[in-house]
C-alpha atoms as a PDB file:
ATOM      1  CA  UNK A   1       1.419  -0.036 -12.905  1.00  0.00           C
ATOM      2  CA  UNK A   2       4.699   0.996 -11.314  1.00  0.00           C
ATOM      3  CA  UNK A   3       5.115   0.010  -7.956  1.00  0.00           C
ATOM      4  CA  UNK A   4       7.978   1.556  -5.573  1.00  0.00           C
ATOM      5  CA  UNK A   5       8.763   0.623  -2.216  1.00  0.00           C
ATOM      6  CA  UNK A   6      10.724   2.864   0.300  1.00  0.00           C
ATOM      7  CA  UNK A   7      11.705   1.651   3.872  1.00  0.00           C
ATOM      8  CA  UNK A   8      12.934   3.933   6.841  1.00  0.00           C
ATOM      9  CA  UNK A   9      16.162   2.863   8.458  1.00  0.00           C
ATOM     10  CA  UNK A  10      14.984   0.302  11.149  1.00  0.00           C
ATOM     11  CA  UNK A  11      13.777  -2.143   8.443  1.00  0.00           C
ATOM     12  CA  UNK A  12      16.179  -5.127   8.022  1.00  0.00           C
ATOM     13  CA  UNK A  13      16.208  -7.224   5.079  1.00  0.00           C
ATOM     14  CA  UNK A  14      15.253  -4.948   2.688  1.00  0.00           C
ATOM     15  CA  UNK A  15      15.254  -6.342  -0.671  1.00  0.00           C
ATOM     16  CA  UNK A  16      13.441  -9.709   0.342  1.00  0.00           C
ATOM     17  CA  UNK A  17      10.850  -7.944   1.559  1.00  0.00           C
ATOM     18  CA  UNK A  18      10.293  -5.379  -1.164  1.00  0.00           C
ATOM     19  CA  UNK A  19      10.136  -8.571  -3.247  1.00  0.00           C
ATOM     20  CA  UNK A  20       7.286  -9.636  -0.842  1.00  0.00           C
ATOM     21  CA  UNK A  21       5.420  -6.540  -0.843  1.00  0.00           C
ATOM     22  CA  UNK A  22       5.382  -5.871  -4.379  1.00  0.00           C
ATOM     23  CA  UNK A  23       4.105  -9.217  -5.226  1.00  0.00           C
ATOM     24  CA  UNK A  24       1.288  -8.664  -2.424  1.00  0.00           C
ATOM     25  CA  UNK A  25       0.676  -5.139  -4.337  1.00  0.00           C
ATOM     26  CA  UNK A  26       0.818  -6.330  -8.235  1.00  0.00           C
ATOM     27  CA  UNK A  27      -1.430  -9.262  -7.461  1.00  0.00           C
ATOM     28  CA  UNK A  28      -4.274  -7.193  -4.779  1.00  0.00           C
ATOM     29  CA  UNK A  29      -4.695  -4.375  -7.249  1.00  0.00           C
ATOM     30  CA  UNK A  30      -4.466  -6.187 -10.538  1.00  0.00           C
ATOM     31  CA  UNK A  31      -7.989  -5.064 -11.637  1.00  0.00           C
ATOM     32  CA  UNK A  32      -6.919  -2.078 -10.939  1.00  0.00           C
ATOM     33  CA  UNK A  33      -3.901  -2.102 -13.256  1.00  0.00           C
ATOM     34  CA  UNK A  34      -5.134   0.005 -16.380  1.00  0.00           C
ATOM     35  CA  UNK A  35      -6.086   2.799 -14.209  1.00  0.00           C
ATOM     36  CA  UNK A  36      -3.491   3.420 -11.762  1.00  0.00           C
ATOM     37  CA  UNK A  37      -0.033   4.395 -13.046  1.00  0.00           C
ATOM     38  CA  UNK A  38       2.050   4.032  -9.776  1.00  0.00           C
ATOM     39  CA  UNK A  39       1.342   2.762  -6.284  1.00  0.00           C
ATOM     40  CA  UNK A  40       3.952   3.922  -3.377  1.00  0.00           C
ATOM     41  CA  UNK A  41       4.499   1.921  -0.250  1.00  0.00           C
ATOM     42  CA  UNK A  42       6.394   3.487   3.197  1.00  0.00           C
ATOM     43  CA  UNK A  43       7.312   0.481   5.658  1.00  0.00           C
ATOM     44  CA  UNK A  44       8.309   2.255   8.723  1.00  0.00           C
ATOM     45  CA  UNK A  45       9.148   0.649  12.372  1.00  0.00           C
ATOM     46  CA  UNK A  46       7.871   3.365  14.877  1.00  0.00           C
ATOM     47  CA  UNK A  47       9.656   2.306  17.698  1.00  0.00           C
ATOM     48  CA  UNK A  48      12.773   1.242  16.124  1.00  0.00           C
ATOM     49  CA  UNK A  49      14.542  -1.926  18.047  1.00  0.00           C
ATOM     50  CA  UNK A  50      12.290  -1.637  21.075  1.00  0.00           C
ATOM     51  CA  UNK A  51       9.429  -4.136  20.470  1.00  0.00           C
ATOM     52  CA  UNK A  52       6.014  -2.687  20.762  1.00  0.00           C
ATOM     53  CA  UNK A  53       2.497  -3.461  19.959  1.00  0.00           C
ATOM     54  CA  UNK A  54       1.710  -1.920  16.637  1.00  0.00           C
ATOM     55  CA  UNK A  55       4.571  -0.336  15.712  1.00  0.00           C
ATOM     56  CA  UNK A  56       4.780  -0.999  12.245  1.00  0.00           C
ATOM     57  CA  UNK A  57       3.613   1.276  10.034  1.00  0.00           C
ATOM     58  CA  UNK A  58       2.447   0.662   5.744  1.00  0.00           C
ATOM     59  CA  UNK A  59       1.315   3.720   3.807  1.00  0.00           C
ATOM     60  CA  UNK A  60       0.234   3.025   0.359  1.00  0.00           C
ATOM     61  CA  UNK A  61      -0.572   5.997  -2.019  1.00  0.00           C
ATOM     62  CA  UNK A  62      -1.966   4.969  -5.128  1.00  0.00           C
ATOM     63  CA  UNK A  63      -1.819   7.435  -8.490  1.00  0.00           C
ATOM     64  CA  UNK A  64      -4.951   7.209 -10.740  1.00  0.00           C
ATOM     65  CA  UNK A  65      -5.015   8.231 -14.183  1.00  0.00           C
ATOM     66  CA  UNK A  66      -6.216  11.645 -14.176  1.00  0.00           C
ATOM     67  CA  UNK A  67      -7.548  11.493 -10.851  1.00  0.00           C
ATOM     68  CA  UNK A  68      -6.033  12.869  -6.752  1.00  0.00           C
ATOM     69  CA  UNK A  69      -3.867  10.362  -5.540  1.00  0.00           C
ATOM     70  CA  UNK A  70      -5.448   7.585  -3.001  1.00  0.00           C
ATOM     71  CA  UNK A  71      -3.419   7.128   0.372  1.00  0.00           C
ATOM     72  CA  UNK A  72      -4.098   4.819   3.012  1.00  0.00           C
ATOM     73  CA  UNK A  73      -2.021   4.012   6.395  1.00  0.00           C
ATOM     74  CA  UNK A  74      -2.524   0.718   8.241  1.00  0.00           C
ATOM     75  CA  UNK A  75      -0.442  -0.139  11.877  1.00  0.00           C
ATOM     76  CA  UNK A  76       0.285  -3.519  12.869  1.00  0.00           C
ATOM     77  CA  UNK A  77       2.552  -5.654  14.913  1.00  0.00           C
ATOM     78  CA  UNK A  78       4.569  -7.003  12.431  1.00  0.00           C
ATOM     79  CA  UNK A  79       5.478  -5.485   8.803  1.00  0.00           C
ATOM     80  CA  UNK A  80       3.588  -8.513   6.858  1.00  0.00           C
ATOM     81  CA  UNK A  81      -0.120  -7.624   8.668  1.00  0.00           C
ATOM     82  CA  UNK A  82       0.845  -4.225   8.053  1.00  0.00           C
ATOM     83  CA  UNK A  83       1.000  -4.357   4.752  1.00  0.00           C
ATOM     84  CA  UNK A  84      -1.856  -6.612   4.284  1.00  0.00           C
ATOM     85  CA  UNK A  85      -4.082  -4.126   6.007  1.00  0.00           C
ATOM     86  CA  UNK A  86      -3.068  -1.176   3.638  1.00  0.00           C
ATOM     87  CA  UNK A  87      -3.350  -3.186   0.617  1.00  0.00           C
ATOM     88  CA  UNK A  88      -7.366  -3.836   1.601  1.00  0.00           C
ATOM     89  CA  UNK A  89      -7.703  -0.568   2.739  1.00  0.00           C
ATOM     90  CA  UNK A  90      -6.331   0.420  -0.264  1.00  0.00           C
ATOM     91  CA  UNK A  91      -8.590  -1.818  -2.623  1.00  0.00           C
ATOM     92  CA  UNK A  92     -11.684  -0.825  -0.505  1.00  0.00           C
ATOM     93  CA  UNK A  93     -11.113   2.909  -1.358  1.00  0.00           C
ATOM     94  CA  UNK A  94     -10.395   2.165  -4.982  1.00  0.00           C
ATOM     95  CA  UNK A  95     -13.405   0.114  -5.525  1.00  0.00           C
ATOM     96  CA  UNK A  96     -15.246   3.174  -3.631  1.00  0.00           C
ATOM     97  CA  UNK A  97     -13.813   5.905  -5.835  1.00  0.00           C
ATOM     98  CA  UNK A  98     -14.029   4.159  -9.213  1.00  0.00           C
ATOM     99  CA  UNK A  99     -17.234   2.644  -8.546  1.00  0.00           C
ATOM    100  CA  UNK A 100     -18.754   6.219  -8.252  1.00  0.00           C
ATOM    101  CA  UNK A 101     -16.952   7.080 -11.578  1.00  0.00           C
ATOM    102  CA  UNK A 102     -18.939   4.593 -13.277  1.00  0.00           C
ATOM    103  CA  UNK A 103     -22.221   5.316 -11.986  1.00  0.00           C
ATOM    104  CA  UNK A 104     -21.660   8.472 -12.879  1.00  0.00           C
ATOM    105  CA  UNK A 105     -20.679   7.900 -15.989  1.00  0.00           C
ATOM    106  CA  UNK A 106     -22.961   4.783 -16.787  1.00  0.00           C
END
């Protein structure tokens, strides 16, 4: 499972926290690993300098094996929660979508 992280310009420390967030990723989705060949995360700070409730923005898209890619967006007030809430969004809708492929495939 490739994972690639992409921050807008209003994100400071960069690296650290792409460190941070792909750690939080690889270790959430692990189950997941055999079927999903790359996850994508956007960190994005809406409002730039200017605090504001909220304003920080995750979007995961995960890419399944065969399957339409999974995206999820989750806003919170600081980067960390933000990302926290798109990775169990994001393991919510997996567990949806791949649980239906197994029923239906028994």
């Amino acid at each position: 499972m490739q994972i690639q992280i992409n921050t807008d310009n209003n994100i400071e420390g960069q690296e650290e926290l792409a460190t941070q967030v792909e750690a939080v990723v690889q270790d959430s989705l692990r189950r997941f690993s055999d079927q999903i060949t790359r996850v994508e995360v956007h960190l994005s700070d809406e409002n730039s300098h200017k605090n504001g409730q909220d304003d920080k923005r995750c979007v995961m898209e995960a890419r399944l094996e065969g399957r339409q890619p999974t995206a999820v967006t989750h806003q919170a007030a600081t980067l960390h929660e933000a990302v926290d809430g798109a990775v169990d969004k994001l393991t919510a809708s997996l567990e949806s979508t791949l649980g239906r492929l197994r029923d239906r495939h028994g």
